[in-house]
Protein backbone atom coordinates (compact mmCIF):
# COMPACT_ATOMS: atom_id res chain seq x y z
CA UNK A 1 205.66 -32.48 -80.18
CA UNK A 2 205.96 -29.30 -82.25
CA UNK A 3 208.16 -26.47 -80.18
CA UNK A 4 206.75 -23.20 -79.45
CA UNK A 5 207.96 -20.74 -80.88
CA UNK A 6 209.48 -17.70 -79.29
CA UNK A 7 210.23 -14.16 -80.08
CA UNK A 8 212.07 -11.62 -77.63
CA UNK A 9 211.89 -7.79 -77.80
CA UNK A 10 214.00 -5.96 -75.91
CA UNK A 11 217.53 -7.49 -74.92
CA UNK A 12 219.26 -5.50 -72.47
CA UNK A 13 219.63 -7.01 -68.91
CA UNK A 14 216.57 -9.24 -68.39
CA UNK A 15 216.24 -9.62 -71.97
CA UNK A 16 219.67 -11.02 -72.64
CA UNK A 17 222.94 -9.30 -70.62
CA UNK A 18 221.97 -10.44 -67.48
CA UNK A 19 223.22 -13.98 -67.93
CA UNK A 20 226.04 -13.00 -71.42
CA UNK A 21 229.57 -13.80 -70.52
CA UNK A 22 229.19 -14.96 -66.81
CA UNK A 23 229.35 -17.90 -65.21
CA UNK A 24 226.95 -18.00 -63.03
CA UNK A 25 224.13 -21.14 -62.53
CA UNK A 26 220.65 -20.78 -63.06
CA UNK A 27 219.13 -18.13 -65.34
CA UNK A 28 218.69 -14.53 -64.76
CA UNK A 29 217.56 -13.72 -68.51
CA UNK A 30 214.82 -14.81 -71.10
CA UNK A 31 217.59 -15.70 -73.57
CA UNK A 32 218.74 -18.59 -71.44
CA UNK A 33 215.88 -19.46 -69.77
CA UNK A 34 214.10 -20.11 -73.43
CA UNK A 35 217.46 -21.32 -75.11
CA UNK A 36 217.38 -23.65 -72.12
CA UNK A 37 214.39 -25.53 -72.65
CA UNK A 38 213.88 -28.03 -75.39
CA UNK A 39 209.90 -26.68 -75.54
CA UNK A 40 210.77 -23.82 -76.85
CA UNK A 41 212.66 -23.08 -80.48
CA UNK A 42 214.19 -18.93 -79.86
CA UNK A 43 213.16 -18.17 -84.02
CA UNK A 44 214.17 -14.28 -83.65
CA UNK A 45 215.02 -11.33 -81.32
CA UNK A 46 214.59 -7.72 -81.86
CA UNK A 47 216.58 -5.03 -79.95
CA UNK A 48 217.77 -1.29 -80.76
CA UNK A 49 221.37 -1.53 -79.82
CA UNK A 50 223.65 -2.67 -83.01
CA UNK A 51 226.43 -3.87 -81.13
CA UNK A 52 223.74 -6.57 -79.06
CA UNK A 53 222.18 -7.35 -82.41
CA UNK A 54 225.38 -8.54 -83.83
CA UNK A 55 226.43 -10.32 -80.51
CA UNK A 56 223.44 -12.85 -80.75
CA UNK A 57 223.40 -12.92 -84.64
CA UNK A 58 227.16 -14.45 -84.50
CA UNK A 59 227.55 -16.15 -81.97
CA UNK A 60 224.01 -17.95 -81.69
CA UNK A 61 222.95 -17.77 -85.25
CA UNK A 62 219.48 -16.44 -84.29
CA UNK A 63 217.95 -13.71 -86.64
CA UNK A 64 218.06 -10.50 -85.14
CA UNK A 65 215.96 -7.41 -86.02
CA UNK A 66 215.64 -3.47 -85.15
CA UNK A 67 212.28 -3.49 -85.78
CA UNK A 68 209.92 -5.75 -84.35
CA UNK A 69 207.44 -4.86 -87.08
CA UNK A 70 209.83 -6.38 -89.19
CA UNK A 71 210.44 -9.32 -87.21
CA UNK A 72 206.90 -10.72 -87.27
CA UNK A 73 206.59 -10.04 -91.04
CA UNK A 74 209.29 -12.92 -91.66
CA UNK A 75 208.44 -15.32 -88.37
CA UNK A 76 205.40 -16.88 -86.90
CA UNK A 77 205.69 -17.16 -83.19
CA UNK A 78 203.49 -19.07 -80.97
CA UNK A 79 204.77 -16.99 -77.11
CA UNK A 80 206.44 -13.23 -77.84
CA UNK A 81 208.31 -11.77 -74.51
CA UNK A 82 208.04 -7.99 -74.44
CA UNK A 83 211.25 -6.99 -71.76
CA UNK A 84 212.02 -3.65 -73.60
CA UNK A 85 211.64 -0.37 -71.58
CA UNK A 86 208.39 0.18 -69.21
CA UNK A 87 207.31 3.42 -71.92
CA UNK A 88 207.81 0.75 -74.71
CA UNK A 89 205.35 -1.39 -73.79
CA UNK A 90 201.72 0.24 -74.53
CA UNK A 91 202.66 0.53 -78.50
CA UNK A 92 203.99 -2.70 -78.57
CA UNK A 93 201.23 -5.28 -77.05
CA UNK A 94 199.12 -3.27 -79.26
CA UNK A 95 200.96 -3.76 -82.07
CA UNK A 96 201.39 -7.40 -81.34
CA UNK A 97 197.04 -8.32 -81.45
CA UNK A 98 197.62 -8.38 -85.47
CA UNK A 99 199.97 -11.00 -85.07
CA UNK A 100 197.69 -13.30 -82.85
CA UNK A 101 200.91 -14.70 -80.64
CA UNK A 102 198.52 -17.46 -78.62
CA UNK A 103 200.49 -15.78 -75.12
CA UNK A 104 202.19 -12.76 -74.47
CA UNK A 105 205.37 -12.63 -71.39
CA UNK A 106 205.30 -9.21 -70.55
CA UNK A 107 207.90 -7.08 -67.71
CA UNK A 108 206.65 -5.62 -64.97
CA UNK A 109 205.02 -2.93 -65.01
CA UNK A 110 202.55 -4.14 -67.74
CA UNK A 111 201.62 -0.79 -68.33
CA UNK A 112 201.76 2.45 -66.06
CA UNK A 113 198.16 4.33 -67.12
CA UNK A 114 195.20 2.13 -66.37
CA UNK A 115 193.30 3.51 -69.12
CA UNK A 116 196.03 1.96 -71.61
CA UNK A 117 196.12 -1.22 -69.39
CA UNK A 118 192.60 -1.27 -69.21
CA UNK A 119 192.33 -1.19 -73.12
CA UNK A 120 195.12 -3.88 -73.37
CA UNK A 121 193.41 -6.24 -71.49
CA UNK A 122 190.10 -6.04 -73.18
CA UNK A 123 191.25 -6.65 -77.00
CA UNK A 124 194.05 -9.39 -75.31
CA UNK A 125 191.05 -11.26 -73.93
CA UNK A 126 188.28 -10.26 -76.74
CA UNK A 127 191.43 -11.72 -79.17
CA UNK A 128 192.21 -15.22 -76.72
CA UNK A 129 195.76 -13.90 -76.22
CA UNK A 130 196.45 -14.26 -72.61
CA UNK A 131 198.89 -12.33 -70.76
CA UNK A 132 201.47 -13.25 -67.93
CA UNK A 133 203.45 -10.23 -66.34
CA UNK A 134 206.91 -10.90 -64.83
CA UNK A 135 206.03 -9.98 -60.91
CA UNK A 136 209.05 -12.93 -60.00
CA UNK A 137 207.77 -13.54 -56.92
CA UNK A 138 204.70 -15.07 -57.82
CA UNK A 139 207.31 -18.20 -59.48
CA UNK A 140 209.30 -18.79 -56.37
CA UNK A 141 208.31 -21.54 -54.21
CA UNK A 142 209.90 -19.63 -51.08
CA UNK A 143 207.30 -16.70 -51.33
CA UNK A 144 204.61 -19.51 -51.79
CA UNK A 145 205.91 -20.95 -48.81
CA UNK A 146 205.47 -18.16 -47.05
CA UNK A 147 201.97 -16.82 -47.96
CA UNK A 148 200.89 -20.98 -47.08
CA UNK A 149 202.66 -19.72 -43.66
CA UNK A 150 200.89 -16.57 -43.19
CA UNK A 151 197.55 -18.33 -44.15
CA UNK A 152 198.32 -21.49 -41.17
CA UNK A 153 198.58 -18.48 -38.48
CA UNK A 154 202.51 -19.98 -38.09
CA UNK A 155 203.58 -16.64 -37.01
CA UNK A 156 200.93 -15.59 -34.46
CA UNK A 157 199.48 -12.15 -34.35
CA UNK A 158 201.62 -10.46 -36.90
CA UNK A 159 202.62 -7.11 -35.08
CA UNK A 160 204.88 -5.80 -38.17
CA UNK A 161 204.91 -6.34 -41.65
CA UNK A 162 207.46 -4.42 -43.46
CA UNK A 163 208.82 -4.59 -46.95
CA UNK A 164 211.82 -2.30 -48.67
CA UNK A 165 212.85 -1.38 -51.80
CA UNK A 166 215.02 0.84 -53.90
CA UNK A 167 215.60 1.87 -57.63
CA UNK A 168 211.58 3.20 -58.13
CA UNK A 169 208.22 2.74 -56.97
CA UNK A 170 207.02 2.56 -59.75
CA UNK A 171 209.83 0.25 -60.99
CA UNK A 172 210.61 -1.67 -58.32
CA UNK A 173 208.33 -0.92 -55.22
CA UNK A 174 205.51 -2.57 -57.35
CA UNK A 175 206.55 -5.92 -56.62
CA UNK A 176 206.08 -5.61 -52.54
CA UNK A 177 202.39 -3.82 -54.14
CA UNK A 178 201.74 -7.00 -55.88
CA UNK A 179 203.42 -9.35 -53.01
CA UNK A 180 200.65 -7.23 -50.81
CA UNK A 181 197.72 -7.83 -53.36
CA UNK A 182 198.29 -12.02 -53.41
CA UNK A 183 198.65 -12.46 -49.92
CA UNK A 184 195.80 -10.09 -48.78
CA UNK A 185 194.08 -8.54 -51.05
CA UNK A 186 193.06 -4.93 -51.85
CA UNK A 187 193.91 -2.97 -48.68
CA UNK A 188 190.80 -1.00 -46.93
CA UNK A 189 192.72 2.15 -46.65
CA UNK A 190 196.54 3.26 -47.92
CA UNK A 191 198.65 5.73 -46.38
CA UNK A 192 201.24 7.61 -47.94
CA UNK A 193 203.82 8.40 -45.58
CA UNK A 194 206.25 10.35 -47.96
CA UNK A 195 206.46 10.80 -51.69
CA UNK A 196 209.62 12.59 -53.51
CA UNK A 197 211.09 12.24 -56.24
CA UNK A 198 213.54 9.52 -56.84
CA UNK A 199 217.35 10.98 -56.85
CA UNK A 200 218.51 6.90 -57.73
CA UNK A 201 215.74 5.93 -61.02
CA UNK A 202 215.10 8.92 -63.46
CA UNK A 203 211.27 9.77 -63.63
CA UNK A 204 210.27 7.55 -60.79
CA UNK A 205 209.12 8.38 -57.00
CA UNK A 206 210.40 7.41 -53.30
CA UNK A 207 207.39 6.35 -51.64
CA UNK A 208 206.46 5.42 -48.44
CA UNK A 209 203.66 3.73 -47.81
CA UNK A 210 201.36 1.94 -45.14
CA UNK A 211 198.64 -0.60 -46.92
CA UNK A 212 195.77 -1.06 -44.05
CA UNK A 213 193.86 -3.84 -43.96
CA UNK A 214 191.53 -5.34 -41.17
CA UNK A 215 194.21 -7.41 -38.75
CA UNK A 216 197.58 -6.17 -39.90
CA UNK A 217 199.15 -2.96 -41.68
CA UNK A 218 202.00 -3.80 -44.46
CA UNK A 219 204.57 -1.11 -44.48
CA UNK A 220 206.85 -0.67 -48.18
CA UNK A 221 209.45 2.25 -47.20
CA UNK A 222 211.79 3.44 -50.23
CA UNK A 223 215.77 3.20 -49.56
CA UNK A 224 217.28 5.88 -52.01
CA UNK A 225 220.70 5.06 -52.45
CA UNK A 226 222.10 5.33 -56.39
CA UNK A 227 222.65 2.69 -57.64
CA UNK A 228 221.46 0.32 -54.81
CA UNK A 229 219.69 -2.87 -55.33
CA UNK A 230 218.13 -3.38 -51.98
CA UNK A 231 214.82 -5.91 -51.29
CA UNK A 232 214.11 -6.47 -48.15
CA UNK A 233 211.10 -8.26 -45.96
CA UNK A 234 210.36 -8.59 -42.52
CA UNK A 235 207.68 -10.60 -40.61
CA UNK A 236 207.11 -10.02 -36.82
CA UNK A 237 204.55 -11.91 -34.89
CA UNK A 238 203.82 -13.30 -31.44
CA UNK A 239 205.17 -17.03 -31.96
CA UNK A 240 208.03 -16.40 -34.74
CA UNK A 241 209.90 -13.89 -37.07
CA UNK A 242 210.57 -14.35 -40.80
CA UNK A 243 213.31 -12.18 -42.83
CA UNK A 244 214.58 -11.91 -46.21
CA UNK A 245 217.87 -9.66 -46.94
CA UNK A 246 218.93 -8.66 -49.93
CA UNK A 247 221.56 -11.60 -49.86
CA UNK A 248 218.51 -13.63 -50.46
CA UNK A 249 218.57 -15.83 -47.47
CA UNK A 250 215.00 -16.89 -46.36
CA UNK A 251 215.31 -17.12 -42.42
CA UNK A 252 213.15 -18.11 -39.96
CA UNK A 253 213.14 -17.48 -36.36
CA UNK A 254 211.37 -19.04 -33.44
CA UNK A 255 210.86 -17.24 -29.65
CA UNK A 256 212.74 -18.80 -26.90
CA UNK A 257 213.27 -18.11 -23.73
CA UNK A 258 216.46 -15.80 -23.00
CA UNK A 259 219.43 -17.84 -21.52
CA UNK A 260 220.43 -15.81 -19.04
CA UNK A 261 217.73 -13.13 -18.57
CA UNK A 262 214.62 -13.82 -16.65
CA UNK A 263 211.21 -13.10 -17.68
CA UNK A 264 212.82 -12.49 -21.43
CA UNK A 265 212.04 -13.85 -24.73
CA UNK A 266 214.34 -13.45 -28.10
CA UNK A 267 213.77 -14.35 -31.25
CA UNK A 268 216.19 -17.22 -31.96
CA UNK A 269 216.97 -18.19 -35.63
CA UNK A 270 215.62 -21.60 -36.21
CA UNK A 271 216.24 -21.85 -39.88
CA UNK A 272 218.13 -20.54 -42.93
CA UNK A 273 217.68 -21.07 -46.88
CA UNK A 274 218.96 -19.25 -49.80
CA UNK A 275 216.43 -18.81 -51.99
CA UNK A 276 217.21 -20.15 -55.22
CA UNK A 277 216.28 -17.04 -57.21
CA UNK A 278 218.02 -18.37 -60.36
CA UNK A 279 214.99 -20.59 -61.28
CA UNK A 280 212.61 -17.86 -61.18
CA UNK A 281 212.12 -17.70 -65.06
CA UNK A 282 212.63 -21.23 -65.19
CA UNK A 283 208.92 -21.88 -63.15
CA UNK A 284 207.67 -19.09 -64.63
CA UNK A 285 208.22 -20.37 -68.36
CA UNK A 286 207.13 -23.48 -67.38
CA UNK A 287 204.00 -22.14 -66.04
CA UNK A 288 203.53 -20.20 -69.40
CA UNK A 289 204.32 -23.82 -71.22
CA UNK A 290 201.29 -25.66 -69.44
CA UNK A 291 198.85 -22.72 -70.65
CA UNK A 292 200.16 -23.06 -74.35
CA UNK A 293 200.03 -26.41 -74.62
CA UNK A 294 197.27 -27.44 -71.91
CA UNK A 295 193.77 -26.16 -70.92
CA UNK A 296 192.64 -24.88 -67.57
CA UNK A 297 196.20 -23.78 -66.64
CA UNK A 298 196.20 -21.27 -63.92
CA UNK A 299 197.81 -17.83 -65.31
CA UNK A 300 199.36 -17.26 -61.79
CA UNK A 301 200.65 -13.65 -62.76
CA UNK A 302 198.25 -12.38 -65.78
CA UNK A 303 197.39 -8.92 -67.12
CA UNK A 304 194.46 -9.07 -65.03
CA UNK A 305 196.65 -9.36 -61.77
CA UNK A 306 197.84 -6.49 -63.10
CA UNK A 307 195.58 -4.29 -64.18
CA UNK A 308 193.93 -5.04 -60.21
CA UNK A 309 197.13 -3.30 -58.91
CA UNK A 310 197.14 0.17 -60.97
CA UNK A 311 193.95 0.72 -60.10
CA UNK A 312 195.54 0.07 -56.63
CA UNK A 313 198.31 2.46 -57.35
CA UNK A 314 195.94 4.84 -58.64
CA UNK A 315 194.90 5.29 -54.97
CA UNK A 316 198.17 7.34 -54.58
CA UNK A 317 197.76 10.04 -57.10
């Protein structure tokens, strides 16, 4: 079987740094998720920063490039992964339709201005170049878990449904958006609760936000803290509780009575995982394999997806 050929732009954390030098399992960059399967062949990278460009050239003997422009002039590649900076990324998926990549691994956010995304979508699609955008959760089996948990009524009447974030809303706060948009689908109404701008992520917002829908209200409130990395999720409902903290550890409680209190139910913790966050890329390069090399793969995170959730955000301005 011929390998598929792969092309990075953009190699800063997710790109490359995130996984360079440590020793840590499982892999928290595109460079070692793609160098790590035997599907894919890494031809080329392209990044702005000199002293990254000369890292990869010596010590993995991959061509490296300033220009992407340039980088596509010398290699054909089959899958091109665009994790450069969010402002970056209109010019370069345009750029990229002359090249006819057959699939396109884009960062979150695909695009910010739904006119551009709108446009991108159209000539990806009128050109058969499909799209997947990096909204992580949709890869992990523990959020699948959970939405096949929701759907079963396993937690009763859900009485709270809140979801935090930090670093950007735009950034960041888009993946509890997008979390929202799989699980229920385009809220009737949304609330903005407050909306400043963010001291902790340059050009970005703090929002706070309540999504309504018809049985339950999803809350997404903005911690502000430089330089914090904070995700949070919490699930109340009459016959159990589900958390996530930003250790990553997927628990799940159950009510019980109280042991000494009468007339008193607590929530108890019945279970504990840590999610294995590590093999995120992993499943989602494996998804993007299937499509390449199969038909009638489901795109489980595509520009579409995407393009559904601006016009979501545009609600807010």
């Amino acid at each position: 079987m011929n390998k598929i050929n792969v092309a990075i732009i953009g190699c800063g954390r997710i790109g490359f740094l995130n996984d360079f030098q440590k020793n840590i399992s499982g892999k928290y960059s595109h460079f070692k998720a793609i160098q790590s399967d035997k599907a894919f062949d890494l031809v080329a990278v392209c990044d702005l920063s000199i002293k990254t460009r000369k890292t990869i050239k010596l010590k993995y003997k991959i061509p490296t490039y300033k220009s992407y422009l340039k980088l596509f002039s010398k290699h054909k590649v089959d899958l091109v992964v665009v994790s450069s900076s969010d402002d970056s990324h209109y010019k370069i998926l345009k750029d990229l339709v002359r090249y006819k990549p057959k699939h396109v691994f884009c960062e979150k956010p695909l695009l910010k201005n739904i006119t551009q995304a709108e446009e991108i979508v159209n000539i990806y699609k009128k050109n058969r170049i499909k799209i997947t955008v990096n909204f992580s959760r949709r890869f992990s089996r523990y959020f699948h878990d959970l939405k096949r948990m929701i759907d079963n009524n396993h937690f009763g009447e859900i009485k709270s449904f809140e979801l935090r974030y930090s670093r950007g809303f735009y950034h960041n706060a888009i993946h509890w958006l997008d979390l929202s948009l799989w699980y229920f689908g385009k809220p009737n109404k949304i609330k903005i609760l407050r909306n400043v701008p963010s001291k902790s992520f340059i050009k970005d917002r703090d929002i706070d936000l309540k999504l309504i829908y018809k049985d339950i209200d999803v809350k997404i409130i903005g911690i502000d803290i430089d330089l914090l990395g904070n995700e949070e999720l919490d699930i109340i409902g009459t016959k159990g509780r589900l958390t996530i903290n930003p250790e990553d550890k997927f628990t799940i409680y159950k009510i019980q009575k109280h042991k000494i209190y009468e007339n008193t139910r607590v929530f108890v913790r019945n279970s504990q995982h840590t999610m294995k966050n590590g093999d995120l890329l992993k499943n989602a390069y494996n998804n993007i394999k299937k499509q390449i090399l199969k038909k009638n793969v489901l795109n489980i995170s595509s520009g579409e997806i995407s393009l559904k959730l601006l016009k979501m955000i545009e609600d807010l301005k």
